[in-house]
Each structure stands twice: as structure tokens, then as C-alpha cells.
Protein backbone atom coordinates (compact mmCIF):
# COMPACT_ATOMS: atom_id res chain seq x y z
CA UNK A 1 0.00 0.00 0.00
CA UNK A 2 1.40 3.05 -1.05
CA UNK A 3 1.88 5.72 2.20
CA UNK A 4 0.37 9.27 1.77
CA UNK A 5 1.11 9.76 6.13
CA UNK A 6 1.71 12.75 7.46
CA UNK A 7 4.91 13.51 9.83
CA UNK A 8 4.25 10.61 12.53
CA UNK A 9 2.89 12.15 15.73
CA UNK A 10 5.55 14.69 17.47
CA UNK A 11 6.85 13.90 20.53
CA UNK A 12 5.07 17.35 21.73
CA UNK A 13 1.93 16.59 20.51
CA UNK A 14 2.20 13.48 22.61
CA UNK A 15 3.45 14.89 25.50
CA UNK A 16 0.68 17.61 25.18
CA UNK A 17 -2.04 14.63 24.59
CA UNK A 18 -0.83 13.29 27.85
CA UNK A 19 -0.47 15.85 29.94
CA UNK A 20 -4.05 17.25 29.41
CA UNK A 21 -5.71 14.01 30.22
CA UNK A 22 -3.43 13.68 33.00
CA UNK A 23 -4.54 17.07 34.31
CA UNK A 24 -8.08 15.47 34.07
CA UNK A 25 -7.49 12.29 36.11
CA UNK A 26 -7.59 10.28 32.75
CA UNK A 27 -4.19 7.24 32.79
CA UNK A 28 -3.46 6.97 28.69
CA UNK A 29 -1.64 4.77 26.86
CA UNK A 30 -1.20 5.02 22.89
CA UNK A 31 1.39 2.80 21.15
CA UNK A 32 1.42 -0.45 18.99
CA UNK A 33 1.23 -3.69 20.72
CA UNK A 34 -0.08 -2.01 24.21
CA UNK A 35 -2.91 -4.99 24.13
CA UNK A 36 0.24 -7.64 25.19
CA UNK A 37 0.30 -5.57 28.07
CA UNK A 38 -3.24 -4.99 28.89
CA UNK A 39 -3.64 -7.18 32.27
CA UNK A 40 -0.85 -5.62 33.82
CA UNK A 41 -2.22 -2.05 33.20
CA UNK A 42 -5.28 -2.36 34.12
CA UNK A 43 -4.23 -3.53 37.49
CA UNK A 44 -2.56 -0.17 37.36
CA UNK A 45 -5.75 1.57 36.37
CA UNK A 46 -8.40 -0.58 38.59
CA UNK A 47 -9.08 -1.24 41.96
CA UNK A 48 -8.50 -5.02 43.45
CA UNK A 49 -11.84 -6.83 43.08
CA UNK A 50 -14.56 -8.46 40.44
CA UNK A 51 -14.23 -6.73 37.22
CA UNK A 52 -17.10 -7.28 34.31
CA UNK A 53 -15.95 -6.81 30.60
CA UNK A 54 -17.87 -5.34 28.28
CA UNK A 55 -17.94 -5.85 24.26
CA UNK A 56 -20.25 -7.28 21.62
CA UNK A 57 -20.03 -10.17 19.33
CA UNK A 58 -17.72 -7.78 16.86
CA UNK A 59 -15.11 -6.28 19.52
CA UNK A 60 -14.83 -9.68 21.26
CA UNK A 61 -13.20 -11.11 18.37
CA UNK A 62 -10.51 -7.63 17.39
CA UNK A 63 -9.70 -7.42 21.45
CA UNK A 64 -12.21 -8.58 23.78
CA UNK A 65 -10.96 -12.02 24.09
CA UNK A 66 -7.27 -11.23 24.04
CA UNK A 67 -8.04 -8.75 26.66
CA UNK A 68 -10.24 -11.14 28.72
CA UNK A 69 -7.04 -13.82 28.68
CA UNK A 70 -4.85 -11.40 30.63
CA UNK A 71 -7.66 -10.48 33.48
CA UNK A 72 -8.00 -12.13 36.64
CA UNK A 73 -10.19 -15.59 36.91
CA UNK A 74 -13.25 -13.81 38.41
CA UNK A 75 -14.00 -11.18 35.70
CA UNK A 76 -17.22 -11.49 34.22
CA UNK A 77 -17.77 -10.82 30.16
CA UNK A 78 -20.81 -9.15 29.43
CA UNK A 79 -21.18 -9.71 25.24
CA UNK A 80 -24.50 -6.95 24.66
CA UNK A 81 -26.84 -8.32 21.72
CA UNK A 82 -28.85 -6.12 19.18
CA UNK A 83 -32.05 -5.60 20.06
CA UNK A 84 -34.49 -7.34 17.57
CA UNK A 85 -34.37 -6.01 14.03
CA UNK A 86 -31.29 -4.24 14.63
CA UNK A 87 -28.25 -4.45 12.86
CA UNK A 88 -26.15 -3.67 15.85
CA UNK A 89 -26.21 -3.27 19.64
CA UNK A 90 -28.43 0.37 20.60
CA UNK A 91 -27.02 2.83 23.46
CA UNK A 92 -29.95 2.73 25.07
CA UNK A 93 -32.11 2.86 28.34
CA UNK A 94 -32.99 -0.72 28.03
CA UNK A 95 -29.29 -1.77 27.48
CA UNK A 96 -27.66 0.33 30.60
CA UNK A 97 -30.66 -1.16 33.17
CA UNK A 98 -29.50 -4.48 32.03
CA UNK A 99 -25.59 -4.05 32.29
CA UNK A 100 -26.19 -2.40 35.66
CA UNK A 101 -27.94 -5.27 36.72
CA UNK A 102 -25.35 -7.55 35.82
CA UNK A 103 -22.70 -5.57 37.18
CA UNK A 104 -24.38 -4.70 40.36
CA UNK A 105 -25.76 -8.66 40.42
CA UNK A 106 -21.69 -9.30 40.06
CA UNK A 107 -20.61 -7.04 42.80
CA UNK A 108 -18.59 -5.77 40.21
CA UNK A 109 -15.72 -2.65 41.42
CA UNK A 110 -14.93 -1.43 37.93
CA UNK A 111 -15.47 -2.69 34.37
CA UNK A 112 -13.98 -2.13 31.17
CA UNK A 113 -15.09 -1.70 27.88
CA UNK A 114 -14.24 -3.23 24.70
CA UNK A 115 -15.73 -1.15 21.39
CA UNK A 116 -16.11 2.04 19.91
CA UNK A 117 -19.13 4.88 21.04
CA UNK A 118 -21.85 2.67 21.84
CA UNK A 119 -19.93 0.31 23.77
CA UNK A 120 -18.19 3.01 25.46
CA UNK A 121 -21.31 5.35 26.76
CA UNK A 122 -22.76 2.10 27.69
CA UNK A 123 -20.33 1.01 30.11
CA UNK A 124 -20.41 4.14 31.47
CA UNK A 125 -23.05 5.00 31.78
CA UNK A 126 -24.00 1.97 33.75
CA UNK A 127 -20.58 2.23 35.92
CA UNK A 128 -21.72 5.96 36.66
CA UNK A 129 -25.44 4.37 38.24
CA UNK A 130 -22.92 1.97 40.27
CA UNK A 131 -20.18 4.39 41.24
CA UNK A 132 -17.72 1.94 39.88
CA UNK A 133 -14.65 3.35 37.62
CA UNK A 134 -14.02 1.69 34.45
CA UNK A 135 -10.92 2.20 32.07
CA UNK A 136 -11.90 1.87 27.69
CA UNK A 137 -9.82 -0.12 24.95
CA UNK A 138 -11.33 1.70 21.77
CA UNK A 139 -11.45 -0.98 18.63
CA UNK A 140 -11.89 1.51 16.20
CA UNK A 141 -11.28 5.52 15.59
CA UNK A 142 -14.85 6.43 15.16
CA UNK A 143 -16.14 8.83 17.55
CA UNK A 144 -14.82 11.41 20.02
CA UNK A 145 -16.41 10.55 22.93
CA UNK A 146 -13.76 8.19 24.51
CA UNK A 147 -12.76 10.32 26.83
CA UNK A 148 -15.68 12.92 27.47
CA UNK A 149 -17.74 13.39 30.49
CA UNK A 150 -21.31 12.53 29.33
CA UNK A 151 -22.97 10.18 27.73
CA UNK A 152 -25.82 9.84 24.73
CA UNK A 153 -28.54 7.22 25.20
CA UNK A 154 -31.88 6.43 23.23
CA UNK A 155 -34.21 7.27 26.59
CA UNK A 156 -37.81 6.51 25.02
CA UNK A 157 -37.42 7.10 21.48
CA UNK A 158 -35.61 10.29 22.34
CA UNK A 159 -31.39 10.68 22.16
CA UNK A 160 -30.40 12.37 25.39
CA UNK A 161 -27.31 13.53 26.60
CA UNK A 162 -25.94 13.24 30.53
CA UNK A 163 -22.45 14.01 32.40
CA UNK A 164 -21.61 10.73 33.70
CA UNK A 165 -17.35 10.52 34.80
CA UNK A 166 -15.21 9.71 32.09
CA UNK A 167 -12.83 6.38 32.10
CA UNK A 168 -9.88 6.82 34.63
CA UNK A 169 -7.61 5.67 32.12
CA UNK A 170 -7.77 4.58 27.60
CA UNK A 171 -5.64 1.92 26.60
CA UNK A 172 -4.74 2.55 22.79
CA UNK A 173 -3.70 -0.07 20.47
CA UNK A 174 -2.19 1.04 17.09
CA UNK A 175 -2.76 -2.23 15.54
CA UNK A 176 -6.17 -2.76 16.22
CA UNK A 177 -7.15 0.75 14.76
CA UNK A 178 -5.30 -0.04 12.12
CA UNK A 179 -7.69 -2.83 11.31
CA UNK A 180 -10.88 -0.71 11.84
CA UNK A 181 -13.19 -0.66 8.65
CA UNK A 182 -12.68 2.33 6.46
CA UNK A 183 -15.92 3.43 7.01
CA UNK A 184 -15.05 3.63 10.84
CA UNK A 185 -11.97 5.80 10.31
CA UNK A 186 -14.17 8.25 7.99
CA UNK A 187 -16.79 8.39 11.05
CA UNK A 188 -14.24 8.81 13.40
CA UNK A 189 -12.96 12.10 10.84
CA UNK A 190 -16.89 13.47 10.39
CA UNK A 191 -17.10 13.67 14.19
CA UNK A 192 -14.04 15.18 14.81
CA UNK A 193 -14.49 18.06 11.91
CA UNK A 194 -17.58 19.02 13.14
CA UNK A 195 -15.37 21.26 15.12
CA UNK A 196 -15.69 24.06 11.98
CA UNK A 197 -19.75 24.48 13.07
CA UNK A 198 -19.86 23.09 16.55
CA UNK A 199 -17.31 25.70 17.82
CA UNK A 200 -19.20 28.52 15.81
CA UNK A 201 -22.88 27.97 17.73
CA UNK A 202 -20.91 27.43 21.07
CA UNK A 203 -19.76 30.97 20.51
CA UNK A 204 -22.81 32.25 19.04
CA UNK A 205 -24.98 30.79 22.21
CA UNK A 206 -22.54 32.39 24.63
CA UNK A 207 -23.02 35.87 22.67
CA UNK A 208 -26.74 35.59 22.13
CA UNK A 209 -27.99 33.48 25.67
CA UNK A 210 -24.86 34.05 27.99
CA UNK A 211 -24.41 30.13 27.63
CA UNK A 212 -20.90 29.25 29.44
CA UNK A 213 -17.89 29.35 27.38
CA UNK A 214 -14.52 28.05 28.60
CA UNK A 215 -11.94 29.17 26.04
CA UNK A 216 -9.38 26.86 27.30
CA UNK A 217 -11.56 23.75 25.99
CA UNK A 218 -11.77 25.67 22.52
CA UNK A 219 -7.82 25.72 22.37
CA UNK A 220 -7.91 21.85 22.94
CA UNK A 221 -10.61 20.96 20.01
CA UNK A 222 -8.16 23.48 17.69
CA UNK A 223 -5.54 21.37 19.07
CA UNK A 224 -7.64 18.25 18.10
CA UNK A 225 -8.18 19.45 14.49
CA UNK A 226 -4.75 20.22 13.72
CA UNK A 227 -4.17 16.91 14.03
CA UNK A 228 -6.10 15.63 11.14
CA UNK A 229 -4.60 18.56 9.30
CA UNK A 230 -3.59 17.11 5.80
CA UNK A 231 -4.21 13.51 6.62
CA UNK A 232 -7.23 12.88 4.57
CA UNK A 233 -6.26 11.31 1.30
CA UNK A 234 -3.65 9.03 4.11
CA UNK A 235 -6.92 8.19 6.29
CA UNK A 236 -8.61 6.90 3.05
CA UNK A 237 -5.78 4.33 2.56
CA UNK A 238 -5.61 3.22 6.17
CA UNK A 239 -2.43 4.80 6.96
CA UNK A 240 -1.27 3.27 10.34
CA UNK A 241 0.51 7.03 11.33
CA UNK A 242 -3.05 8.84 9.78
CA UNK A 243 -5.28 6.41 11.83
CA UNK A 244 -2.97 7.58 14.88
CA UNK A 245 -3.01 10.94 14.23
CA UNK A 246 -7.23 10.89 13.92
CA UNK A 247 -7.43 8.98 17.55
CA UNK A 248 -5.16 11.49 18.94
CA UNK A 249 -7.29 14.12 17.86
CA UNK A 250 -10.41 12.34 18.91
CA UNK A 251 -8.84 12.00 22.74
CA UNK A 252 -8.30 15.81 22.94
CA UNK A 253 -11.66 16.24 21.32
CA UNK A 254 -13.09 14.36 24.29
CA UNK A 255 -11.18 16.16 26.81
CA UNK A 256 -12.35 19.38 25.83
CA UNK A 257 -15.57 18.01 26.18
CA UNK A 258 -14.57 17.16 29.80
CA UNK A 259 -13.01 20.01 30.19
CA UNK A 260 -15.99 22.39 29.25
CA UNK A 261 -18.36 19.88 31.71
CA UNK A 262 -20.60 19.64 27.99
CA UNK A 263 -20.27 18.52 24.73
CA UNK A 264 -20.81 21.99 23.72
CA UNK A 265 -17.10 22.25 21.91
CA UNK A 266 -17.23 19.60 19.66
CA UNK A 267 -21.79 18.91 19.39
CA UNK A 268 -23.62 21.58 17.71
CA UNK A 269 -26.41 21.83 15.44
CA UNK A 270 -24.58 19.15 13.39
CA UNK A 271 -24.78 16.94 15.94
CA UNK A 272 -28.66 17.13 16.57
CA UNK A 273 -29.24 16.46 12.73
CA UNK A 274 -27.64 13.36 13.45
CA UNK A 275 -29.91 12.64 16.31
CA UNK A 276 -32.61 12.87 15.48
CA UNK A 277 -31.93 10.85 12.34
CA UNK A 278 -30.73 8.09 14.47
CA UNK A 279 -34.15 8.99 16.70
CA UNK A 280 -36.47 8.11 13.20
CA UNK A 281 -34.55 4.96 12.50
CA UNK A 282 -35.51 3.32 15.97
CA UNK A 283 -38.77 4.50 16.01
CA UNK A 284 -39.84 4.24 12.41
CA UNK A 285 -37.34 1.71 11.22
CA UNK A 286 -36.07 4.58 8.42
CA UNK A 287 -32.10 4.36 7.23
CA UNK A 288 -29.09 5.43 9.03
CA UNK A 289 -25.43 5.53 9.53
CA UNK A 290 -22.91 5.40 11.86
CA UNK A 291 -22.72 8.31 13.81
CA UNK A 292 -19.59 10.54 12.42
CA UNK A 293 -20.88 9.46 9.19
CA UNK A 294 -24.05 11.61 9.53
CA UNK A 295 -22.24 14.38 11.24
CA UNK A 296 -20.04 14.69 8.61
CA UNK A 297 -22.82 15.59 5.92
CA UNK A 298 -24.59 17.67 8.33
CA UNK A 299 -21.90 19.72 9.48
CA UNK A 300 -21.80 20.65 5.78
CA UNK A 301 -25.36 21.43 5.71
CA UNK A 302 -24.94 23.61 8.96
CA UNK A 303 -21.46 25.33 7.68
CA UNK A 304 -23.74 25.97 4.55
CA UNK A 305 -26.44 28.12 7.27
CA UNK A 306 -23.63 29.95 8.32
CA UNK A 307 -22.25 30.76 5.08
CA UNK A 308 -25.80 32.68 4.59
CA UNK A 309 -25.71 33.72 7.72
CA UNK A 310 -22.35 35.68 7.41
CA UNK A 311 -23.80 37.21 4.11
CA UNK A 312 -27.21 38.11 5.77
CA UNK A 313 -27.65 41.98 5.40
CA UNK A 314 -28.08 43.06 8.92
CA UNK A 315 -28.59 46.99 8.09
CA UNK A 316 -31.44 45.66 6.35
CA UNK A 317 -33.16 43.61 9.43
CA UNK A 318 -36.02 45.50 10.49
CA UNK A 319 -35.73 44.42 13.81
CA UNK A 320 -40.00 45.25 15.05
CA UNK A 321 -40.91 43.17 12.24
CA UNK A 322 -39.08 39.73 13.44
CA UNK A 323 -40.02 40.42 16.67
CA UNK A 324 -43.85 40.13 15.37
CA UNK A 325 -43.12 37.10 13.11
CA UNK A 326 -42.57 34.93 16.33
CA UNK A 327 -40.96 32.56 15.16
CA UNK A 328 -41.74 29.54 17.44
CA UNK A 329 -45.80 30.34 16.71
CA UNK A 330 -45.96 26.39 15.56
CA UNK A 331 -48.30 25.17 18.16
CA UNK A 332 -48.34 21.31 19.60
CA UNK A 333 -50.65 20.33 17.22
CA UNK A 334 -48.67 21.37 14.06
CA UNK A 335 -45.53 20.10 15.43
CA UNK A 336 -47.20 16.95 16.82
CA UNK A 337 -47.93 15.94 13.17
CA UNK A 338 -44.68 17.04 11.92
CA UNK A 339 -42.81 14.24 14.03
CA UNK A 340 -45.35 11.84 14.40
CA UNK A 341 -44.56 8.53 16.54
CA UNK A 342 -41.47 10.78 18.28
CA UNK A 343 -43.61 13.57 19.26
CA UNK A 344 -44.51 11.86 22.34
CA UNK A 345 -40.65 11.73 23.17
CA UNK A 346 -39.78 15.53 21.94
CA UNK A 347 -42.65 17.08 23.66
CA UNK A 348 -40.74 18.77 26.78
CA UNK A 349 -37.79 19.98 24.79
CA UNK A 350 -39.63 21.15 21.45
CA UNK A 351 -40.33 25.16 21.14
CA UNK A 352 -43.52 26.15 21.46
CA UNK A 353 -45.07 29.47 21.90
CA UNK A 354 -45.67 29.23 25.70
CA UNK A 355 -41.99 27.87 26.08
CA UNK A 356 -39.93 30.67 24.27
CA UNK A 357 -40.89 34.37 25.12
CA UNK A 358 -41.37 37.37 22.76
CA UNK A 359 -39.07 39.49 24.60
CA UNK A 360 -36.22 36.67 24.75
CA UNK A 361 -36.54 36.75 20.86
CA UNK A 362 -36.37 39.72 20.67
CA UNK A 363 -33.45 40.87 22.83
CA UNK A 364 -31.13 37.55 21.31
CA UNK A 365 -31.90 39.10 18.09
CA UNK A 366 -30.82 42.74 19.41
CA UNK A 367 -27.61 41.10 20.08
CA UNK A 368 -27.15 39.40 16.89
CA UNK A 369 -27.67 43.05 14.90
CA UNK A 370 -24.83 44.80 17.59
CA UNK A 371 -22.17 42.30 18.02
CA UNK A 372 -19.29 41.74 16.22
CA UNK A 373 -19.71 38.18 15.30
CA UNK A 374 -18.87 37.51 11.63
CA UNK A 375 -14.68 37.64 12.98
CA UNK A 376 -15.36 34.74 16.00
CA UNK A 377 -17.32 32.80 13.89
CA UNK A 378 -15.50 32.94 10.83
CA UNK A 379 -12.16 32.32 13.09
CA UNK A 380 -13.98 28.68 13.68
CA UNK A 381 -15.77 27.92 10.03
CA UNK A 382 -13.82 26.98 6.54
CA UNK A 383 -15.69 26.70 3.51
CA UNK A 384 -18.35 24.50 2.22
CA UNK A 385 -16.35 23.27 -0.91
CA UNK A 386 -13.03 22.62 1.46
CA UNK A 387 -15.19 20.82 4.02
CA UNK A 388 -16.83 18.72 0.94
CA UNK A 389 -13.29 17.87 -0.34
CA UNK A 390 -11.51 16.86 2.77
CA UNK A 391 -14.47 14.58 4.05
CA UNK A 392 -14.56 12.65 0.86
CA UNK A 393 -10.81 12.46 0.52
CA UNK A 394 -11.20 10.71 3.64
CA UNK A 395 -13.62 8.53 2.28
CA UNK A 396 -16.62 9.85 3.92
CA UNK A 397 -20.32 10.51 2.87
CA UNK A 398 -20.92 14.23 1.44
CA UNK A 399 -24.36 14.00 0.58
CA UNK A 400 -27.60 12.65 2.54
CA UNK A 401 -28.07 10.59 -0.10
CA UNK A 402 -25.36 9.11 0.76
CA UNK A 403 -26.93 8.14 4.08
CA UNK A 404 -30.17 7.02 2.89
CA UNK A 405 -32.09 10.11 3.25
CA UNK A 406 -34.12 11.25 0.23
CA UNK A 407 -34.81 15.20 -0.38
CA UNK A 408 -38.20 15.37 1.47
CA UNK A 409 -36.72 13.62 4.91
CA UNK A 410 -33.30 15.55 4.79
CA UNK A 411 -34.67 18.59 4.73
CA UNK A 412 -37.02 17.12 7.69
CA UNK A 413 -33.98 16.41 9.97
CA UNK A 414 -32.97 19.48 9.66
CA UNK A 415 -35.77 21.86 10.07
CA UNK A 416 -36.74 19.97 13.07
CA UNK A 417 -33.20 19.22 14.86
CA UNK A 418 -33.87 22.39 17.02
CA UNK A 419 -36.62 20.94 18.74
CA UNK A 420 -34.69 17.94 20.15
CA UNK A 421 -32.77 19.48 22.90
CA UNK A 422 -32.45 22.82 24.68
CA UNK A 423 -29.70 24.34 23.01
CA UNK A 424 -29.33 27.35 21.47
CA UNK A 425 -27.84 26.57 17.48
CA UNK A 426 -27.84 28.52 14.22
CA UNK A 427 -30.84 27.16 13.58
CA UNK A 428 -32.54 28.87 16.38
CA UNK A 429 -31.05 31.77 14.98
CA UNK A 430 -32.31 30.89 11.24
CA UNK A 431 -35.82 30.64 12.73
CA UNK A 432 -35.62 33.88 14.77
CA UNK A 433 -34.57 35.62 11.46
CA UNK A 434 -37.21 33.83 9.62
CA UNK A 435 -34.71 32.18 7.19
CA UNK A 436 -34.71 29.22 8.41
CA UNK A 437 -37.38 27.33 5.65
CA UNK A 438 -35.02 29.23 2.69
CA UNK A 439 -31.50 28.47 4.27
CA UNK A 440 -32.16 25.15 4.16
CA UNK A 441 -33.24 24.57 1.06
CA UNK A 442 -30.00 26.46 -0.26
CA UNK A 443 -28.13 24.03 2.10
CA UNK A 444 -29.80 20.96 0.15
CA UNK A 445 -28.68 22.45 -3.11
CA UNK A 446 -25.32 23.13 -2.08
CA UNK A 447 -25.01 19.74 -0.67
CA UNK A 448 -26.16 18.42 -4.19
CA UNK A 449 -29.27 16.28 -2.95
């Protein structure tokens, strides 16, 4: 295989890796061939007692079982199933009362988990309900929430987010991410370059709501997407020093996430796209994809919404008129046949005139017409066409057609993503404007489906 790879990782971008999840409480090791040593570390890692292992069918073949060999005689291996009908196991409600019964049931003192995202918020999740630690072996660079300090779980048809502690230490194996499916790696890059629109609505929340903002957590998610800096066409071959380089910046990704105390750095508006399309496919049975994958195409929609945002003609805005537009007039009814079987699960978050005041419009969109925005955000945001190119030189999905999703249901996900969870995006801001219906539809076109 011919090698496109980047500089290997610098000793200082190492050092840096480690000493921020240090600073956090988080043990990591990254190297190749760390899984020989995996029974003596997590002795390190672990307190003295029953451990339970946790993995699926898939990861119990890459590492669970090598893992499992080097672990005292009394661990316990929890193998999770897909629920019927589904392709793969579901970080759900269901799952986590089950693997806390079988850990508590165990008298389990820690756990660790074998897998990628679901396996991971899982675990836990579940550890967090038993005030147990647990340390994570990732199998595959998909996701950046290895390290975070919250979970995402299917709660009754509805994805919902919770700080639960993150792992007290990762155990990184350079050969088994180097075996990861291709389509893995190029989740694993959509997540993390969601950074480009995530970072934008953080900002833009803080300016317009006085949401928190912890600029030292934005340093580490820059930090995390230099690393994947000119490694895309690499990635696509399955570089061993590219796959290295995309976990690295998936770790600090997590910590900033940690770091902030919510996912706010790296999960914006992208993120709830993705959601709520996962939300559709348990409920309604309708196509999806693995997680980054989505995010990758919608953070391309959103970074489209921003583009029009940033050429919006705010002299222009009469400002009495939007205020009388109210812009979250929808009532239940309307939006109750809008998302059909998940209404009953979207109900408290959606916006609905008695939830979102006149006056709170009003003075968020006051805000918008006298800050200085356009510099922050376009200090976070690159291009539509670069974000296009680098996500399919990686060999990920540009397109929601890509994912499944015909015209009439991407343009669904993302008029209604705002209604999922209570935080303030660019499409709140869209709406307020009363852009929102038209942005989108120039998204769509942009994106080419």
C-alpha cells in the first residue's frame, strides 16, 4: 500500500495529549502492541476486586478475548446483543438497566469496555449508576467521545445527553485501529471536523444566551483538528501514522468536552441532525449511519447556514418586524404531526409558543444586529467546498443521499433538529430571522441532494 502519512505524531503533541488528560485524572496509553500488556495495566488503572468486561459479538473477536485472557479468573464478560431487528447493539435505556444489573448482580468494582461509542457510553453510563470506575480499549477511531464526560442514550425514542465521569484511564492499540473498517476511520474524521460548526454555535450561544464558554476547551478541540490537518487522502488508505493521528485528535476532542463539563465544543447543530436521524430509525425503522458518518454531511449542511448567515444583510433587518413574526408560533398540534410517533418523546424539549418568550426573541436578536460576530465565527468555520473535499478524501459521505435520506426527509432532519434538545444553534437563529425554511433549502442544493 502506497503511504500518503503525514509527519508521525511529534513527541510534543504526545506529550501535550498526555499531559491534558493527566490534568483530568484520565491514565493513557497510545502505542502499537499495548494490548500484550493490557492485564498488567489495568491492574494499574483498577481497583483489586470483580471486574465485568464489556464488548459485543464484533469487539470480542478484534480485542475482547485477548483482553479477557490477561484479566483475573473472576471477571465477568458481558457480550450486549442487538435488540431485535437491529443491525447492531443500541445505546440505550434498556441496554444500561440491564448491564447495571449484571454488574451490580456481580458485585462488580470497575469494568472495562471493549468497542467504539456505543460500547463506550454504555459502560459508562451503567458504571456511573454503580459508582464503579471503568478504564476503555477503543477498537476503532470512530467517535470522540472516549474520553468525554457525558454520555448519549436512546431514553424513550428520544437521544439524550448526561455528564456521567469519564474512564480513569484509555488503553490505545495502534494495531487494532489499524484494522478498523474504512468506514469507521471516515466516522471517526466526520465527528471530529464538526469542530468548523460546533465551535461557531458554542460561541454564538454564549453571545446571544450568555451560555458558558470556557476558552481553554476551545484551544484543545483546535488542538484536536490540527491533528487531522492534511491527513485525509492518508486516512482513506488506512495509513497506520493517519489512523494515529485521527485517535489522537479524537482523545483531545473528548477532553475538551470534559473540560468544558458539555459537549458543547465539539456537538452543535450538526450533531442534533444526526440525532434525530438516528431517533427516526428506531422509532420508524427509516435508514441510518454510523454516527460521524451523519455528522459529517450535516456539518456541511450547517457550515452551509452559516455561510448565509455571514452574508445576511443586517442593516437591512427591520428588527419590530421579526419580533412580530414569532418565530416559534408552531403550536403542539402542528408540530405533533410534523414528528409523528417521536412527538410523544420531543414534547418537553420542542419550542412552542408558551416555552420561548417574545421578549427573549427579541433581545437575542438585538444582540445578533450589535455584536461583532462575523470575525469569532469565521475564526472557527472553513468553507463549504473545502469541508466537501476533505471529508470525501477521507472517504466519507458528502451527501444525505449518501446516508439514505431522500430530499423530502433531509430537509425534515434538519428543520426539526432544534426541537430535540435545549440548546441554542444557528438554527434557532435561522428561525428567529425567519430564514430558516429558505437556508435550508439552499443548504440541500449546495449539498447536491
Amino acid at each position: 500500500m502506497p503511504s500518503l502519512s503525514p509527519t508521525p505524531l511529534s513527541l510534543a503533541s504526545l506529550d501535550s495529549l498526555h499531559t491534558r488528560a493527566h490534568a483530568r485524572g484520565i491514565h493513557l496509553q497510545l502505542g502499537t502492541g499495548t494490548l500484550k500488556c493490557a492485564g498488567a495495566t489495568m491492574r494499574d488503572w483498577l481497583p483489586a476486586g470483580s471486574w465485568g468486561l464489556v464488548c459485543d459479538a464484533t469487539t470480542w473477536q478484534i480485542a475482547g478475548r485477548q483482553v479477557s485472557q490477561q484479566l483475573p479468573g473472576d471477571t465477568v464478560t458481558y457480550q450486549l446483543t442487538p435488540r431485535p431487528n437491529t443491525s447492531g447493539v443500541t445505546a440505550g435505556d434498556l441496554e444500561e438497566a440491564e448491564l447495571v444489573a449484571g454488574l451490580g448482580a456481580q458485585g462488580a468494582v470497575a469494568a472495562i469496555a471493549v468497542g467504539s461509542g456505543t460500547i463506550n457510553d454504555l459502560t459508562r453510563a451503567a458504571c456511573d449508576q454503580l459508582h464503579i470506575p471503568y478504564a476503555i480499549v477503543p477498537t476503532a477511531p470512530s467517535m470522540n467521545g472516549y474520553l468525554s464526560a457525558g454520555v448519549a442514550l436512546l431514553v424513550n425514542g428520544l437521544k439524550t445527553t448526561r455528564p456521567c465521569p469519564a474512564p480513569v484511564g484509555c488503553l490505545v492499540d495502534a494495531g487494532i485501529l489499524a484494522s478498523a473498517p474504512a468506514s469507521m476511520r471516515a466516522a471517526g474524521y466526520g465527528d471530529l471536523r464538526s469542530r468548523v460548526t460546533s465551535c461557531a454555535d458554542w460561541a454564538l450561544s454564549h453571545v446571544l444566551t450568555g451560555s458558558p464558554y470556557v476558552p481553554a476547551a476551545l484551544d484543545l478541540v483546535a488542538q484536536a483538528d490540527e491533528m487531522v490537518d492534511g491527513i485525509a487522502d492518508a486516512l482513506a488508505l488506512g495509513d497506520p501514522s493517519a489512523t494515529m493521528h485521527l485517535m489522537a485528535g479524537l482523545l483531545l476532542s473528548g477532553l475538551a468536552m470534559d473540560m468544558a463539563g458539555s459537549s458543547a465544543p465539539s456537538s452543535g447543530a450538526e450533531h442534533l441532525v444526526s440525532h434525530l436521524i438516528d431517533m427516526e430509525h428506531y422509532t420508524q425503522g427509516l435508514p441510518h449511519d454510523l454516527h460521524g458518518r451523519q455528522v459529517g454531511v450535516a456539518t456541511i449542511a450547517v457550515a452551509s447556514l452559516y455561510e448565509q448567515l455571514l452574508d445576511l444583510d443586517r442593516p437591512s433587518i427591520d428588527l419590530q418586524r421579526l419580533s412580530s413574526l414569532r418565530p416559534w408560533r408552531r403550536n403542539e398540534s402542528d408540530l405533533a404531526r410534523d414528528f409523528g410517533p417521536l412527538w410523544s418523546a420531543i414534547r418537553d424539549t420542542a419550542r412552542t409558543p408558551d416555552r420561548v418568550a417574545d421578549d427573549a426573541v427579541a433581545e437575542r436578536l438585538r444582540r445578533f444586529l450589535s455584536s461583532d460576530l462575523d470575525s469569532t465565527l469565521q475564526a472557527s468555520l472553513i468553507t463549504v467546498r473545502q469541508l466537501q473535499q476533505d471529508l470525501a478524501a477521507a472517504g466519507a459521505p458528502i451527501t444525505f443521499s449518501q446516508l439514505g435520506l431522500d430530499k423530502t426527509r433531509a430537509r425534515r432532519v434538519l428543520l426539526g433538529a432544534r426541537h430535540i434538545r435545549a440548546r441554542y444553534t444557528v438554527l434557532d437563529l435561522a428561525a428567529e430571522l425567519g430564514c430558516l425554511d429558505d437556508w435550508v433549502e439552499g443548504a440541500l442544493l449546495v449539498i447536491g441532494d
